[in-house]
Protein backbone atom coordinates (compact mmCIF):
# COMPACT_ATOMS: atom_id res chain seq x y z
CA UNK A 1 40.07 33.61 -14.74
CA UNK A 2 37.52 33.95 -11.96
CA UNK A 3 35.59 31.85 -10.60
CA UNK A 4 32.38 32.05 -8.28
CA UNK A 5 31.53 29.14 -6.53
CA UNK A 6 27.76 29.10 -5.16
CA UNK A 7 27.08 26.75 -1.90
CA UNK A 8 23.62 26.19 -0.24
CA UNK A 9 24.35 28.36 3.15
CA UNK A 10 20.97 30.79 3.65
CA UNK A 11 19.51 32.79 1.69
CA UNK A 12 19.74 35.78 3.56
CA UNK A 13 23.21 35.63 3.70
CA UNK A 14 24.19 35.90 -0.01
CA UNK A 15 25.52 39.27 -1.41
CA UNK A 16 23.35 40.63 -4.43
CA UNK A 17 25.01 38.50 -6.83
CA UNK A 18 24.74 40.45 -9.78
CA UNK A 19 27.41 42.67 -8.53
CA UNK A 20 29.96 39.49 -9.85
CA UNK A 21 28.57 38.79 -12.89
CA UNK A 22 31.42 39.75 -14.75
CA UNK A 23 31.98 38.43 -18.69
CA UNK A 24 34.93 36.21 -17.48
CA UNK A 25 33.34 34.66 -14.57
CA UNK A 26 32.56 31.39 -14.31
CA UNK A 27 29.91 29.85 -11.99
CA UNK A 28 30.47 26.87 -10.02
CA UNK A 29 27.25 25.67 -7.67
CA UNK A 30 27.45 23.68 -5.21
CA UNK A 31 24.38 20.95 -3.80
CA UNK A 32 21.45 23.57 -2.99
CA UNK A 33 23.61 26.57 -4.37
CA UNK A 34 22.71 25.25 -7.97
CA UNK A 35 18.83 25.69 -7.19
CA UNK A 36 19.63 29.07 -5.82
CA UNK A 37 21.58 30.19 -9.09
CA UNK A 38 19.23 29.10 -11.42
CA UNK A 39 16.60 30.81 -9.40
CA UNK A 40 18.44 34.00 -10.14
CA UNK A 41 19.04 32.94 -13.87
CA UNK A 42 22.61 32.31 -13.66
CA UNK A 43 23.32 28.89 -15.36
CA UNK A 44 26.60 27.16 -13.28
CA UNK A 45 28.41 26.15 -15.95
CA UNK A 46 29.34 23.04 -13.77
CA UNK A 47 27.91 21.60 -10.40
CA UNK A 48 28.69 19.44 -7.58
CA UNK A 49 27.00 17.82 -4.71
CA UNK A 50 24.79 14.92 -3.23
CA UNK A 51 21.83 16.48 -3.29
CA UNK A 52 20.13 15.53 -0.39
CA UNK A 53 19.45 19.12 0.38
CA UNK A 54 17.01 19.39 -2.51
CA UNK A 55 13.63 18.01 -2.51
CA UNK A 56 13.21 15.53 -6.27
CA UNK A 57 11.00 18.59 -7.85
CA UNK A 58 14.21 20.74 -7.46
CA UNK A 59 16.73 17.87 -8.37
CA UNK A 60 14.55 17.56 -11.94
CA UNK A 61 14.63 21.22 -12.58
CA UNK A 62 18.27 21.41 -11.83
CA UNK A 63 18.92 18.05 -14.02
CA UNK A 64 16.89 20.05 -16.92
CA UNK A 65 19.01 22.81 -16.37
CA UNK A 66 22.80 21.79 -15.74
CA UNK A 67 24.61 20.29 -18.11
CA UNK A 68 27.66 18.90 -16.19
CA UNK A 69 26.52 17.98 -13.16
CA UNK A 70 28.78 15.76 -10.61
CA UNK A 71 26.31 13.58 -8.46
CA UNK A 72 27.93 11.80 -5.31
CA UNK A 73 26.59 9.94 -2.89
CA UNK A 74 26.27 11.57 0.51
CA UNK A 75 29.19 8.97 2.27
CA UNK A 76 31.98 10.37 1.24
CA UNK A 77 35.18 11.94 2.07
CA UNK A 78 35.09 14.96 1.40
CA UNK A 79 32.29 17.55 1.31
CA UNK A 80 30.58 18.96 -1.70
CA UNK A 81 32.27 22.31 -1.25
CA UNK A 82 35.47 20.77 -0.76
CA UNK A 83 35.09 18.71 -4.06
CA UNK A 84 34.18 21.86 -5.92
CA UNK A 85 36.82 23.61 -4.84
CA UNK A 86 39.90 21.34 -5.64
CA UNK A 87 38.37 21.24 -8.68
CA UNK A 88 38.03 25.19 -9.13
CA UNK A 89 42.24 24.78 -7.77
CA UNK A 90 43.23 22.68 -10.10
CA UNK A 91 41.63 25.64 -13.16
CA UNK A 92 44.46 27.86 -11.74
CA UNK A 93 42.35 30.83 -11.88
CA UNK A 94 43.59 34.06 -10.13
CA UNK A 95 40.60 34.23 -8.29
CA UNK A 96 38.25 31.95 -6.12
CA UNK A 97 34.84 33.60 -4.39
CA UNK A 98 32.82 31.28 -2.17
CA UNK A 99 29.08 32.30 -1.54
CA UNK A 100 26.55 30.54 0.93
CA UNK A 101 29.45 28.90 2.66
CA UNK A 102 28.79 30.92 6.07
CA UNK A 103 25.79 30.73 8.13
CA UNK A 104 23.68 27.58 9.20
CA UNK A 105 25.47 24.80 10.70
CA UNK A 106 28.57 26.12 12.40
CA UNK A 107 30.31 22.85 11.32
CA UNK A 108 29.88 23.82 7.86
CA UNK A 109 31.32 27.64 8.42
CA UNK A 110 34.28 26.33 10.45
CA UNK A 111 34.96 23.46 7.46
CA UNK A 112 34.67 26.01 5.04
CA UNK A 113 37.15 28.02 6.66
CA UNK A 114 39.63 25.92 7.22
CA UNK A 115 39.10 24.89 2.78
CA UNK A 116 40.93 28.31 2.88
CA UNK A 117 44.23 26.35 3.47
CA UNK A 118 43.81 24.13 0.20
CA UNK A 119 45.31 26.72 -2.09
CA UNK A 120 48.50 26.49 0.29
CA UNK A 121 48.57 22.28 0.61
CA UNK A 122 47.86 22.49 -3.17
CA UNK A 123 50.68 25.29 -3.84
CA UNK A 124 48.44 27.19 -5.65
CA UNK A 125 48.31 31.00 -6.26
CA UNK A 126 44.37 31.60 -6.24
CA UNK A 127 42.98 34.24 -3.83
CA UNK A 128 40.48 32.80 -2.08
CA UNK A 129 37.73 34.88 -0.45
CA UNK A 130 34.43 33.91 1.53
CA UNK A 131 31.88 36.36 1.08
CA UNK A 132 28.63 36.90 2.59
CA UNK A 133 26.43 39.86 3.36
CA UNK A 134 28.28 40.96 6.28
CA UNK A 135 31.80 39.59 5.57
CA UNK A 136 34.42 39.02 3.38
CA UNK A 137 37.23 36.34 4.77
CA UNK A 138 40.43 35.25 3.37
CA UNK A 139 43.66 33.73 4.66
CA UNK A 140 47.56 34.70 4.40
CA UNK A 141 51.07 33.23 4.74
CA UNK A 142 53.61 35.34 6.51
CA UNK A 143 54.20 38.38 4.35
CA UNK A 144 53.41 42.45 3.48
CA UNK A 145 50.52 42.64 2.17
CA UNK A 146 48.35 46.13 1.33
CA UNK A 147 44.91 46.72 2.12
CA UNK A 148 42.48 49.27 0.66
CA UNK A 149 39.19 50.80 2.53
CA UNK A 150 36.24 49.62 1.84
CA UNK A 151 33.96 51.97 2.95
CA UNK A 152 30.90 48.85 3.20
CA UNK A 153 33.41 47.10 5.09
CA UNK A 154 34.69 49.21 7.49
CA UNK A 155 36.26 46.67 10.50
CA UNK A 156 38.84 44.68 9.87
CA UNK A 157 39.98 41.78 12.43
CA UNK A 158 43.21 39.46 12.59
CA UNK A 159 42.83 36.29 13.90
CA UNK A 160 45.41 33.59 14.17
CA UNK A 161 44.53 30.24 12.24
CA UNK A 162 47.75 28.86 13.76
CA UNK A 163 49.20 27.94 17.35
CA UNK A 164 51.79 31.26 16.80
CA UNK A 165 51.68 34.86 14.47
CA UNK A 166 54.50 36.95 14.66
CA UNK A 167 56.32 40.34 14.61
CA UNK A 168 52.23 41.31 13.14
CA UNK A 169 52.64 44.94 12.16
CA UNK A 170 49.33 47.14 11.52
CA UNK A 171 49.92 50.34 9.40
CA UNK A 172 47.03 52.74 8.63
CA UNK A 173 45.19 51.64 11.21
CA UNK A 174 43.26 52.89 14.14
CA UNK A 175 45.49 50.33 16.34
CA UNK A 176 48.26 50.11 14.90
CA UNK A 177 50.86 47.48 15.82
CA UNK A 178 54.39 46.92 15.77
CA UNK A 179 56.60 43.52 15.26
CA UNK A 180 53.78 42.04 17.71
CA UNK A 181 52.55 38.07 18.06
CA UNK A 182 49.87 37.15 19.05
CA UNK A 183 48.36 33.60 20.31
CA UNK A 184 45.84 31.30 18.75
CA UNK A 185 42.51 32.42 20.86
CA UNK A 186 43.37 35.86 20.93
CA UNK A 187 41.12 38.84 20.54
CA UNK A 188 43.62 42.02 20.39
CA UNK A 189 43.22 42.37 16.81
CA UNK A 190 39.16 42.09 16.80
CA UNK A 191 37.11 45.17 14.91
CA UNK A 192 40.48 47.41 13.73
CA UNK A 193 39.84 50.06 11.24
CA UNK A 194 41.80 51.96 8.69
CA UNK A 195 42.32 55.61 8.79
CA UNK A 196 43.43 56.68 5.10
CA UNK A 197 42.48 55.14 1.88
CA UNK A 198 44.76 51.75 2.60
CA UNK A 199 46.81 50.57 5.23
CA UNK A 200 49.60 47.48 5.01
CA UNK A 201 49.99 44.35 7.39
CA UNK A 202 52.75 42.56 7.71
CA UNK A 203 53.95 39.11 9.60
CA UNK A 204 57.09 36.40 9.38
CA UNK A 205 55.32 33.25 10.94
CA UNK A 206 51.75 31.48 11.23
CA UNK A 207 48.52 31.67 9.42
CA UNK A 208 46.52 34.84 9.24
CA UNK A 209 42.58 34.56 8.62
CA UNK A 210 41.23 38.44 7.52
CA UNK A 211 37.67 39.32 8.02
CA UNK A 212 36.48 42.47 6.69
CA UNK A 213 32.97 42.71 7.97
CA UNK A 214 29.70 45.48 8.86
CA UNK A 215 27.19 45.63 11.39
C-alpha cells in the first residue's frame, strides 16, 4: 500500500503529480493540499486540517468534494501534517510520500523533517520520503543500505539528524568514505555523486537524513 499525502507548501514546488498516480495509491490531503488536489482532479480519499489556510469559497468546494474530512481547530497539538501522518502510520503501508511539505515557512520544512522520525518512535516499517521539485529527503537508522542513480537527481548529501554518525562509509561515490563520523553541523558530505548505476552507504550509530536533489 502507498500512500501520497498532499500538504499546502507552494505551488511551485510540487512534482507533476501525475507521475504517482498509481492504481494502488491512495491520496491523503492535508489543509490547503486538499484544494490543490482537487484542482488537479485527484479526489483525497481522506483529509485533514484546520483550514484556516483556505478562504470559505474553497472550504465549500472542498466540503462538496471530500467525503471524510477531519476538521480541527487551529489550537492544537499537533500540526495538520503531523495528524495525517500518524494516521497514514498506523495503515502500515510500505510506502509514505509527502508533497508541499517543503518551501514557505522554514518552521514548517524543519517540522516536517523532523515527522521523518515518527515511523521510528512508532516502530513502524514505512519509507518515508519528502518530495518536491528539487528534492527528495528521507531518513535512516544505522545500517547498509543501496542506492541507485537517478539521473534527475544527480547530488546526493548526508547530513547528521543526530549529535554523532559513525564509521559512515560511501561506496560508488565521487567521495567516497571509509568507517568515517561525522558531527551534527557538518558539511563534508554536502553535494556527493555516484559514479556507476548505484552505490551503498553504510553507518553503526546516529540518524542519517538523505537528500537527493538538482539545481
Amino acid at each position: 500500500m502507498i500512500i501520497n499525502i498532499l500538504a499546502g507548501g507552494p505551488e511551485g514546488l510540487l512534482p507533476d503529480l501525475s507521475e504517482y498516480l498509481v492504481d494502488d495509491a491512495f491520496w491523503v490531503g492535508v489543509d490547503r493540499g486538499v484544494y490543490h488536489l482537487l484542482k488537479r482532479n485527484i479526489t483525497p480519499a481522506i483529509a485533514f486540517g484546520d483550514f484556516d489556510s483556505v478562504s470559505s469559497e474553497e472550504l465549500m468546494f472542498i466540503e462538496d468534494r471530500v467525503t471524510e474530512l477531519k476538521k480541527f481547530k487551529p489550537e492544537k497539538d499537533e500540526t495538520d501534517m503531523e495528524l495525517a501522518l500518524n494516521w497514514a502510520l498506523d495503515q502500515n503501508p510500505s510506502i509514505i510520500r509527502l508533497f508541499g511539505a517543503t518551501g514557505g515557512r522554514l518552521d514548517h520544512l524543519f517540522a516536517n523533517v523532523h515527522l521523518l522520525l515518527n515511523q521510528f518512535k512508532e516502530k513502524k516499517s514505512a519509507n518515508i520520503c519528502l518530495i518536491d521539485r528539487y528534492n527528495i529527503i528521507f531518513i535512516k537508522e544505522p545500517g547498509s543500505y543501496h542506492i541507485e542513480k537517478m539521473n534527475s537527481k544527480k547530488y546526493i548529501s548526508f547530513v547528521p539528524l543526530t549529535l554523532n554518525v559513525r564509521n559512515l562509509t560511501l561506496e560508488g561515490f565521487k567521495f567516497p568514505l571509509k568507517n568515517h563520523h561525522i558531527s551534527l553541523g557538518s558539511t563534508l558530505c554536502i553535494s556527493n555523486e555516484l559514479i556507476s548505476d548505484y552505490g551503498t552507504f553504510s553507518f553503526s550509530e546516529g540518524i542519517l537524513i538523505v537528500i537527493r536533489s538538482h539545481d
